[in-house]
Protein backbone atom coordinates (compact mmCIF):
# COMPACT_ATOMS: atom_id res chain seq x y z
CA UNK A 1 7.20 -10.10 11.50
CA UNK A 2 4.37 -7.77 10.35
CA UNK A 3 2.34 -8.96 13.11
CA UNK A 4 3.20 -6.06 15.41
CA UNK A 5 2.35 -3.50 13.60
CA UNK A 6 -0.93 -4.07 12.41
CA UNK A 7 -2.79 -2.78 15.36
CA UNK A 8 -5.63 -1.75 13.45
CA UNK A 9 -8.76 -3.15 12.34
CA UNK A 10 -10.58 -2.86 8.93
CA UNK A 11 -13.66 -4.32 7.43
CA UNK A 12 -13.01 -6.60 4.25
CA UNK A 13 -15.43 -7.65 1.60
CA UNK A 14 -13.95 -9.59 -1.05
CA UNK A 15 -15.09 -9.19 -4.73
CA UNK A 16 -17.27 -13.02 -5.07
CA UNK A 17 -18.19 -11.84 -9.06
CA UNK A 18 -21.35 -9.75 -10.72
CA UNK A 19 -24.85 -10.03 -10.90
CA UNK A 20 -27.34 -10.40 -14.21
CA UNK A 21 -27.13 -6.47 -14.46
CA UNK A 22 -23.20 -6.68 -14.43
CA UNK A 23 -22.88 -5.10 -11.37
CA UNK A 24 -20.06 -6.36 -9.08
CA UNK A 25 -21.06 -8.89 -5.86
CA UNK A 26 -19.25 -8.92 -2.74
CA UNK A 27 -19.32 -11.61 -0.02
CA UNK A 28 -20.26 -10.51 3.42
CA UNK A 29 -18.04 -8.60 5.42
CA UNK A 30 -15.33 -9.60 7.90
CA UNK A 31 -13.23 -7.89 9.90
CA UNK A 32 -9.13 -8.17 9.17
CA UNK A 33 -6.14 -6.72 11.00
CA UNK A 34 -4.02 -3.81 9.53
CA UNK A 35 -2.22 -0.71 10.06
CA UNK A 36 -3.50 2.03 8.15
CA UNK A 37 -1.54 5.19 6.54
CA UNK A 38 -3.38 7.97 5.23
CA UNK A 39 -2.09 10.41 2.94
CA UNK A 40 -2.68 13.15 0.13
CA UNK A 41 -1.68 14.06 -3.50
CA UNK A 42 -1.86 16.09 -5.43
CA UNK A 43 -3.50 15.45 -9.49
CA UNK A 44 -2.89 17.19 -12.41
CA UNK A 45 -5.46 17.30 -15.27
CA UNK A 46 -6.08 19.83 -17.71
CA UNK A 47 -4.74 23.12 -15.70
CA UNK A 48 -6.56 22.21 -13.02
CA UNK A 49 -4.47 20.49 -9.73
CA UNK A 50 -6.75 18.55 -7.25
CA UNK A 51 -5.92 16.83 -3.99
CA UNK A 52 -6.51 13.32 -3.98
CA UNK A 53 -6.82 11.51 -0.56
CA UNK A 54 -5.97 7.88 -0.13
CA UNK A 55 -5.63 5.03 2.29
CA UNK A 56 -2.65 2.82 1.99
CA UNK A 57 -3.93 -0.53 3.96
CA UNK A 58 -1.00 -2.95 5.22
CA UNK A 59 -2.68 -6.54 5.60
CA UNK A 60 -1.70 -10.49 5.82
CA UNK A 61 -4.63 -11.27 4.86
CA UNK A 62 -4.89 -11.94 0.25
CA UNK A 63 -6.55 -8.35 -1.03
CA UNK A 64 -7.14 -7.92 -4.55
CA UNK A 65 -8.14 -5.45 -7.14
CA UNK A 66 -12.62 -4.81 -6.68
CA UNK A 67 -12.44 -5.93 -2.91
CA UNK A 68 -13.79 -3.55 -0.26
CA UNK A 69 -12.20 -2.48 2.32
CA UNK A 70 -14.09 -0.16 4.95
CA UNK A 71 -16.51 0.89 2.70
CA UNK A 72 -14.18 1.89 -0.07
CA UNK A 73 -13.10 0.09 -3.81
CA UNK A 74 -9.60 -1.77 -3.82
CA UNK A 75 -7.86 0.57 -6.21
CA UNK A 76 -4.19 -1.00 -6.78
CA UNK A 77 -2.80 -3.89 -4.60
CA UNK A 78 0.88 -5.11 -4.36
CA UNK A 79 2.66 -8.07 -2.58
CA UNK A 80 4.82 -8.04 -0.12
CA UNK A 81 7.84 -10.61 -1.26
CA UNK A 82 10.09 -11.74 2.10
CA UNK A 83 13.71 -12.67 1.56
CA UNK A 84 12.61 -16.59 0.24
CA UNK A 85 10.40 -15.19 -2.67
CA UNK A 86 7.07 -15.74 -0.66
CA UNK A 87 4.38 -13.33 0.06
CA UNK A 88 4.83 -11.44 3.19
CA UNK A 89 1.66 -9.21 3.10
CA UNK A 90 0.04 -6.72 1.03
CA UNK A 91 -0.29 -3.22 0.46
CA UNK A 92 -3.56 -1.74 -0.99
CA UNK A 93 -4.59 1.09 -1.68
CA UNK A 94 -8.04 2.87 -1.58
């Protein structure tokens, strides 16, 4: 069903671990179908507002927390759950 509408194309790196400094690996990159939706907010911290852009990245393909996607750190991912309690897709945002 979410076939049709992801008519756009994204690079994907998933999150493979760290190295002996700690810092996190990623596998090589591959591209992934998905409709992107950008949008702005606004944050709130100490008197001071700031606008916060994000991508919200609609994919079949598993995402999760670390991976990369175009360039840019997985922030929050959530599932998609059809009608018969299985994943339908995912929603991350970046």
């Amino acid at each position: 069903m979410l076939n049709d509408y992801l008519n756009q194309a994204a690079s994907l790196q998933h999150s493979t671990g760290t190295d002996d400094r700690g810092q996190t690996t990623h596998g090589p990159v591959q591209a992934v179908r998905c409709r992107k939706q950008r949008r702005g907010r606004v944050a709130v911290a100490n008197q001071h507002a700031t606008r916060v852009q994000e991508t919200i990245y609609y994919l079949l393909v598993p995402v999760a927390e670390g991976d990369i996607l175009d360039g840019k750190l997985v922030l929050t991912v959530n599932d998609w759950v059809g009608l018969g309690g299985s994943t339908a897709g995912y929603k991350a945002v970046v």
